[in-house]
N, C-alpha and C. Protein backbone atom coordinates (compact mmCIF):
# COMPACT_ATOMS: atom_id res chain seq x y z
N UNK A 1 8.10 16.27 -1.69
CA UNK A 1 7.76 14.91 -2.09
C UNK A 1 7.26 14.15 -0.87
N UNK A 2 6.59 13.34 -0.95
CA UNK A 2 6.27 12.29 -0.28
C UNK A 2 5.96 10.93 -0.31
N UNK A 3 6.28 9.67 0.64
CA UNK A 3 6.30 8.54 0.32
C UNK A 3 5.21 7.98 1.19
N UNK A 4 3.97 7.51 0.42
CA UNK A 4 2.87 6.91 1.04
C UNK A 4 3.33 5.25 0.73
N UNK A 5 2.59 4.83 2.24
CA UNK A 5 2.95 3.28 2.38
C UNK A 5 1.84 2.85 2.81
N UNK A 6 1.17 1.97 2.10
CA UNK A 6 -0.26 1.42 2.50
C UNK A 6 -0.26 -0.38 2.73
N UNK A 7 -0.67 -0.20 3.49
CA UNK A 7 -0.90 -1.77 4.25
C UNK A 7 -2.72 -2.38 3.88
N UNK A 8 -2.62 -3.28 2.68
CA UNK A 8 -4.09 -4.17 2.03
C UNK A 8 -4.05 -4.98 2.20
N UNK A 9 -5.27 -5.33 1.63
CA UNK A 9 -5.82 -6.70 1.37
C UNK A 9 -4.82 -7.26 0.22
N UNK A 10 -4.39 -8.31 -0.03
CA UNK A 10 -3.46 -8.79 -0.80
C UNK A 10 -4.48 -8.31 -2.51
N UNK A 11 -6.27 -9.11 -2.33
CA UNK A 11 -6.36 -8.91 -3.33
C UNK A 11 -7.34 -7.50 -3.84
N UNK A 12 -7.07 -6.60 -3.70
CA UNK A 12 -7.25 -4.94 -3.73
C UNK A 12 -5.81 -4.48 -4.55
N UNK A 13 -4.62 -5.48 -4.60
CA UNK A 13 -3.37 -4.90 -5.01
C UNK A 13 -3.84 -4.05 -6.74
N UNK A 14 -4.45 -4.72 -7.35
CA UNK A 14 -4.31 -4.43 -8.64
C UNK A 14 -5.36 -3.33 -8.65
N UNK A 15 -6.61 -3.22 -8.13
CA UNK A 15 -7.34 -2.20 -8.39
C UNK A 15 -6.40 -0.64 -8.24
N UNK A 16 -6.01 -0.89 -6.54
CA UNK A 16 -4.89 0.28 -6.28
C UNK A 16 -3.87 0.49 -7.29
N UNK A 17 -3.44 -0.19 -8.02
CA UNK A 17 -2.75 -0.03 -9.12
C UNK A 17 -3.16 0.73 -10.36
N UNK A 18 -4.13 0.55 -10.47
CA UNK A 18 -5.12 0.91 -11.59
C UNK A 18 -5.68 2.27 -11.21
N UNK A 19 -5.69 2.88 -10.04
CA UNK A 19 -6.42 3.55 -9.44
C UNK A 19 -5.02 4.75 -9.38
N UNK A 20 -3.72 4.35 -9.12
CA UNK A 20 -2.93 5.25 -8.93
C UNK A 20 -2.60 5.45 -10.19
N UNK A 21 -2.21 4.86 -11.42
CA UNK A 21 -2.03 5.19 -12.54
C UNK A 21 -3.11 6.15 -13.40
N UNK A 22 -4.58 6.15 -12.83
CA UNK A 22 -5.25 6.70 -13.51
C UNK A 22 -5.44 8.00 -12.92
N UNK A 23 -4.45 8.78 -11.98
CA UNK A 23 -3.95 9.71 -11.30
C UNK A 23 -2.42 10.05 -11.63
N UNK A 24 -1.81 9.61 -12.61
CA UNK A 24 -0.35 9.90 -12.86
C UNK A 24 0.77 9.40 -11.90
N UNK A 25 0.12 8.16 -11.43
CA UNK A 25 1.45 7.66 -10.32
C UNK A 25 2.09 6.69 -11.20
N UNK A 26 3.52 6.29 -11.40
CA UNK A 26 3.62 5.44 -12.34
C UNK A 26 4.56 4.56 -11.88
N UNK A 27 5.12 4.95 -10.50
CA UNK A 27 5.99 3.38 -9.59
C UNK A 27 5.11 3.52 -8.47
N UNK A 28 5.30 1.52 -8.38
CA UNK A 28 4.92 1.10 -7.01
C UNK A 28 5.70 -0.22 -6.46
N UNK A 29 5.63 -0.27 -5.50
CA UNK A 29 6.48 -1.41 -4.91
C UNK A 29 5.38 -1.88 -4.32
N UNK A 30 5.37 -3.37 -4.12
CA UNK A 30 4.71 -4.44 -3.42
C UNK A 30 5.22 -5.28 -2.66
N UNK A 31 5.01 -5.46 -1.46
CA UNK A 31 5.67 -6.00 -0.92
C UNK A 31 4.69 -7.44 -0.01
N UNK A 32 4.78 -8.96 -0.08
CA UNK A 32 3.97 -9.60 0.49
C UNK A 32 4.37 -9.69 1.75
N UNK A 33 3.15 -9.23 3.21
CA UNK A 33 3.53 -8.95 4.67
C UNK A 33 2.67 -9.67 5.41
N UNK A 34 3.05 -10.33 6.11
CA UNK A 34 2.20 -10.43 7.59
C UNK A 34 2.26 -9.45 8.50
N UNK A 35 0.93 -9.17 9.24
CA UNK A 35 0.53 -8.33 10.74
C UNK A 35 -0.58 -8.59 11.09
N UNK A 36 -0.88 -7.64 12.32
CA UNK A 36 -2.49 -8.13 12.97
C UNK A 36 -2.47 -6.73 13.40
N UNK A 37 -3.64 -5.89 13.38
CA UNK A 37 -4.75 -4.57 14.15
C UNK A 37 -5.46 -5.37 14.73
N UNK A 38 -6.60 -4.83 14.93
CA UNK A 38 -7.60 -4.92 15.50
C UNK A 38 -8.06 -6.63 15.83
N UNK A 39 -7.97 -7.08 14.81
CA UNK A 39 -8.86 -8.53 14.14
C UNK A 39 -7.54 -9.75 15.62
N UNK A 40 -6.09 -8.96 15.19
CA UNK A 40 -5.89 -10.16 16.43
C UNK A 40 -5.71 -11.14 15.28
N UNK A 41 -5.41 -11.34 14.06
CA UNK A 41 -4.90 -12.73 13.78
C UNK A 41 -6.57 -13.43 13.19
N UNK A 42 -6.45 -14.75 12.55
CA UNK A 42 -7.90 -14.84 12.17
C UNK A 42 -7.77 -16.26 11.93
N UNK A 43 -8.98 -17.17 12.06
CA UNK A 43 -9.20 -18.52 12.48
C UNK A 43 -9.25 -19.26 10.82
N UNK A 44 -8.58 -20.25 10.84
CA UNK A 44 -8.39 -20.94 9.22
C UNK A 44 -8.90 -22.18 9.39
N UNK A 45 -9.39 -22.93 8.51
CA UNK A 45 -9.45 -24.55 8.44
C UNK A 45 -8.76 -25.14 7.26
N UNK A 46 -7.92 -26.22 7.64
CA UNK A 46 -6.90 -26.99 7.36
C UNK A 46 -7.14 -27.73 7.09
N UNK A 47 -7.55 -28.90 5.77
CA UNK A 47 -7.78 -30.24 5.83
C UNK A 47 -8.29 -30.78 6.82
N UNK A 48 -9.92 -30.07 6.85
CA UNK A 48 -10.85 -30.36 7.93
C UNK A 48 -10.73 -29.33 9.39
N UNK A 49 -9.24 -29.41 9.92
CA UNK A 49 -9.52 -28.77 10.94
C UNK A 49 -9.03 -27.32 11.29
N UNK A 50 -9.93 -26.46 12.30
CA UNK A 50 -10.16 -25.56 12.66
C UNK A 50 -8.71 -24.78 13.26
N UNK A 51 -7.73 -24.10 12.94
CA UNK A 51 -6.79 -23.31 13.54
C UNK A 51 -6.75 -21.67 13.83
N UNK A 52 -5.82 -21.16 14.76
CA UNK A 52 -6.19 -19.81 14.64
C UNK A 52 -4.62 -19.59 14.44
N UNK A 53 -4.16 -18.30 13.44
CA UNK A 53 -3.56 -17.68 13.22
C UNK A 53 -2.76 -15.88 13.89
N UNK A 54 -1.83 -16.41 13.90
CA UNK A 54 -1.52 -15.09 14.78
C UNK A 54 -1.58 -13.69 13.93
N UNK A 55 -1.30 -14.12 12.08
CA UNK A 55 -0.52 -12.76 11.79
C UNK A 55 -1.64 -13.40 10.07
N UNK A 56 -1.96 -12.00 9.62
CA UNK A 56 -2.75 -12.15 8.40
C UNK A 56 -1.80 -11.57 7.39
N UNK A 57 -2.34 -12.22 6.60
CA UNK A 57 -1.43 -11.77 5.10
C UNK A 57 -2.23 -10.70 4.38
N UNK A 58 -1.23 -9.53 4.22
CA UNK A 58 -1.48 -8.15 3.61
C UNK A 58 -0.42 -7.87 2.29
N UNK A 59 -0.70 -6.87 1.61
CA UNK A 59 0.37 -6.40 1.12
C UNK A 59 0.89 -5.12 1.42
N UNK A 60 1.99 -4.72 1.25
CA UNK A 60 2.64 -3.27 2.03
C UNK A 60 2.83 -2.68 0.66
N UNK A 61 1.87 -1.45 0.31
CA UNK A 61 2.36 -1.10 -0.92
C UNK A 61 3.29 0.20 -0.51
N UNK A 62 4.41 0.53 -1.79
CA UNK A 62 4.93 1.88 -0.81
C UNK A 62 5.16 2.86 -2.46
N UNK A 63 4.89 4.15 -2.47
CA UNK A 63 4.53 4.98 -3.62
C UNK A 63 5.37 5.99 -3.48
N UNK A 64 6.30 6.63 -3.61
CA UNK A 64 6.39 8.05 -3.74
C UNK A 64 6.05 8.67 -5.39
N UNK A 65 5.57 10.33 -4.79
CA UNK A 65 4.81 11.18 -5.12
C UNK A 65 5.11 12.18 -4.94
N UNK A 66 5.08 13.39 -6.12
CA UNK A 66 5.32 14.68 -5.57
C UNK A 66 3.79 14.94 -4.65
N UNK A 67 4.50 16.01 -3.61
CA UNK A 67 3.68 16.81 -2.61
C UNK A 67 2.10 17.15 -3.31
N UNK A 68 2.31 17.75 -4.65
CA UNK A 68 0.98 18.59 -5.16
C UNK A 68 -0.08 17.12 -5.22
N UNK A 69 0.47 15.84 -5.55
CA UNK A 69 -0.79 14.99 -5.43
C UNK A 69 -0.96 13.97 -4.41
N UNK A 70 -0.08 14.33 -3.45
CA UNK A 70 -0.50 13.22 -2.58
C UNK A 70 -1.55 12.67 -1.73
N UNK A 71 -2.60 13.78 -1.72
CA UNK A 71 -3.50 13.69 -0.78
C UNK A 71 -4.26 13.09 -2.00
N UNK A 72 -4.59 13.52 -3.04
CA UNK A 72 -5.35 12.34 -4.06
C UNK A 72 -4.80 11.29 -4.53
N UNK A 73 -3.54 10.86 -4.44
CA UNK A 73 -2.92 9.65 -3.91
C UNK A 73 -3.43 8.93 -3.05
N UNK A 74 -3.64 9.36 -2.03
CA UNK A 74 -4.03 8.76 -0.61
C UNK A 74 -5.60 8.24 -1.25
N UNK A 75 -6.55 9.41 -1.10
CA UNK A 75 -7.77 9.25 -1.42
C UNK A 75 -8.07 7.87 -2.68
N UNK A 76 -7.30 7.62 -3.71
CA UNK A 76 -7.37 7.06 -4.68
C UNK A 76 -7.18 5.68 -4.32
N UNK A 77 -5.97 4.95 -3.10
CA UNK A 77 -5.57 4.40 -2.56
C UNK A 77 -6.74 4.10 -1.57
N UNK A 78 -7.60 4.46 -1.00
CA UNK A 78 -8.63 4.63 0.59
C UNK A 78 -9.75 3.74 -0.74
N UNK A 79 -10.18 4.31 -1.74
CA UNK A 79 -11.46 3.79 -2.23
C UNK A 79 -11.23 3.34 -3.08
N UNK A 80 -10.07 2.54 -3.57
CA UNK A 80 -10.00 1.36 -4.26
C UNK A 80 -9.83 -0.18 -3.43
N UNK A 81 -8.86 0.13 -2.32
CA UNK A 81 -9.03 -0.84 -1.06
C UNK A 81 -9.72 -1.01 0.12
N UNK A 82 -10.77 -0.12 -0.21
CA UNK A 82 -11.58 -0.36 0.79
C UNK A 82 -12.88 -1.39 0.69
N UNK A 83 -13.05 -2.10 1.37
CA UNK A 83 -14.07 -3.14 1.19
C UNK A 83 -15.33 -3.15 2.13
N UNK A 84 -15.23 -2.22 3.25
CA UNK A 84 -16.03 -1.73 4.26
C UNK A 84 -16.51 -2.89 4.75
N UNK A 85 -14.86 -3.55 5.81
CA UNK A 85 -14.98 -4.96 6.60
C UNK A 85 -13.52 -4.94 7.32
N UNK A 86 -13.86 -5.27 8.52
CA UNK A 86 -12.33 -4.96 9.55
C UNK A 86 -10.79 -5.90 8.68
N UNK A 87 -10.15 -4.64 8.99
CA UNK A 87 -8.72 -5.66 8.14
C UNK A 87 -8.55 -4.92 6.97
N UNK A 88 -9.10 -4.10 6.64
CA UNK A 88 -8.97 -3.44 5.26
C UNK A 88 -7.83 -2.45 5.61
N UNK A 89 -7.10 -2.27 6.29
CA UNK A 89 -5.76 -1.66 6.63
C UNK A 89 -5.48 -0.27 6.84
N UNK A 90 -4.36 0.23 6.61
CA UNK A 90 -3.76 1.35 6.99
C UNK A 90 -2.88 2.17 5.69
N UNK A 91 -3.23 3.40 5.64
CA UNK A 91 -2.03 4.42 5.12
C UNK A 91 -1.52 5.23 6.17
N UNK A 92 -0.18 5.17 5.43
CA UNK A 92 0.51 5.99 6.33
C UNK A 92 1.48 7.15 4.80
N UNK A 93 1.97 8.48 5.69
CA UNK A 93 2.71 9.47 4.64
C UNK A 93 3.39 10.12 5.40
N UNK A 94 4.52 10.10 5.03
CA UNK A 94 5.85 10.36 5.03
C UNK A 94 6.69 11.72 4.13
N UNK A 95 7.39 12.64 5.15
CA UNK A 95 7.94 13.39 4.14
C UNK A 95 8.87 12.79 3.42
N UNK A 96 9.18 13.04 1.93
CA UNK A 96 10.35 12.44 1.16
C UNK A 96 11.32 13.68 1.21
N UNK A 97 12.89 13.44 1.77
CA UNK A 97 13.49 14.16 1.70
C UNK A 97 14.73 14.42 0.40
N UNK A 98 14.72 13.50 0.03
CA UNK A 98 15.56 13.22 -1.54
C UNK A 98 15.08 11.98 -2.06
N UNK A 99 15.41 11.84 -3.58
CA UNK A 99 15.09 10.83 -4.64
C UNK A 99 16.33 10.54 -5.37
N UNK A 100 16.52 9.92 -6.20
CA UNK A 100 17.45 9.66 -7.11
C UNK A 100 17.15 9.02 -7.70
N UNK A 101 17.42 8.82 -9.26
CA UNK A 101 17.10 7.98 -10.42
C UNK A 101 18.74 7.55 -9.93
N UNK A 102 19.03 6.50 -10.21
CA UNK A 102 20.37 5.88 -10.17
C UNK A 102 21.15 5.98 -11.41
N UNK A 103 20.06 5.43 -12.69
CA UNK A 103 20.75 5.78 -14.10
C UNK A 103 21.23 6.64 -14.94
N UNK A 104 20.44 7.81 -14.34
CA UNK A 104 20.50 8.90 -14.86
C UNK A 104 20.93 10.32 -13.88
N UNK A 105 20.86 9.85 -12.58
CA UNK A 105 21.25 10.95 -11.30
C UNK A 105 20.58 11.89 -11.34
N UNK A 106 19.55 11.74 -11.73
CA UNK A 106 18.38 13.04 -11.78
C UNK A 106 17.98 13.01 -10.41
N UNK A 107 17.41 14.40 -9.90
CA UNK A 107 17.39 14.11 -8.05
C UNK A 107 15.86 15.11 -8.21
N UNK A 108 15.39 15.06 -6.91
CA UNK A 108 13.67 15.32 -6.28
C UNK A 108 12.98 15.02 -7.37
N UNK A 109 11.88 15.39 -7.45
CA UNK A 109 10.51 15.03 -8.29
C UNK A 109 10.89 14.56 -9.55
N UNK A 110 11.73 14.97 -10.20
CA UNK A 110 12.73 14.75 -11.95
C UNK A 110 12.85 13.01 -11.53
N UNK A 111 13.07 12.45 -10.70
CA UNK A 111 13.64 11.36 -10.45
C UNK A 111 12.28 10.20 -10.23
N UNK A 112 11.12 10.65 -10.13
CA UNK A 112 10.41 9.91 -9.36
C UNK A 112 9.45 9.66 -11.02
């Protein structure tokens, strides 16, 4: 198993959604995040005036997946949030070493 965690554009959340379900992914967590790469933070205007910002607002999505689809996970995830413009973020993948359904105590892939 594995747990992919992708760092977007806040509004890309729903396509990626749409994009992993139409691949058999059927949980996701969202999480609303601030950070900065490359960009360094990014300049806003405020009731007229001009400020700069340290930390941009993303969302942290995080998926687990059995092993056999994760790399079209990933891929599905890359070209639904991609907008081909700096800031369009990061995946990252992770081995999953156990799962658990809580309600039912079903454990690895059965659980997910």
């Amino acid at each position: 198993m594995k747990m992919i965690v992708a760092i977007i554009k806040p509004f890309k959340v729903e396509e990626v959604r749409e994009a992993l379900g139409a691949i058999g992914v059927v949980g996701l967590t969202v999480t609303d995040v601030k950070g900065f790469g490359r960009q360094k933070g990014q300049t806003e205007i405020y009731r007229g005036a001009e400020y700069q910002t340290n930390f941009v607002a993303k969302s942290k999505l995080e998926v687990a997946v059995p092993s056999s689809i994760a790399d079209r996970a990933v891929e599905a995830i890359r070209l639904a949030a991609n907008t081909g413009k700096i800031g369009d973020g990061k995946i990252f993948v992770f081995d999953l070493e156990q799962a658990m359904r809580i309600r039912t105590g079903e454990t690895g892939e059965g659980a997910l």
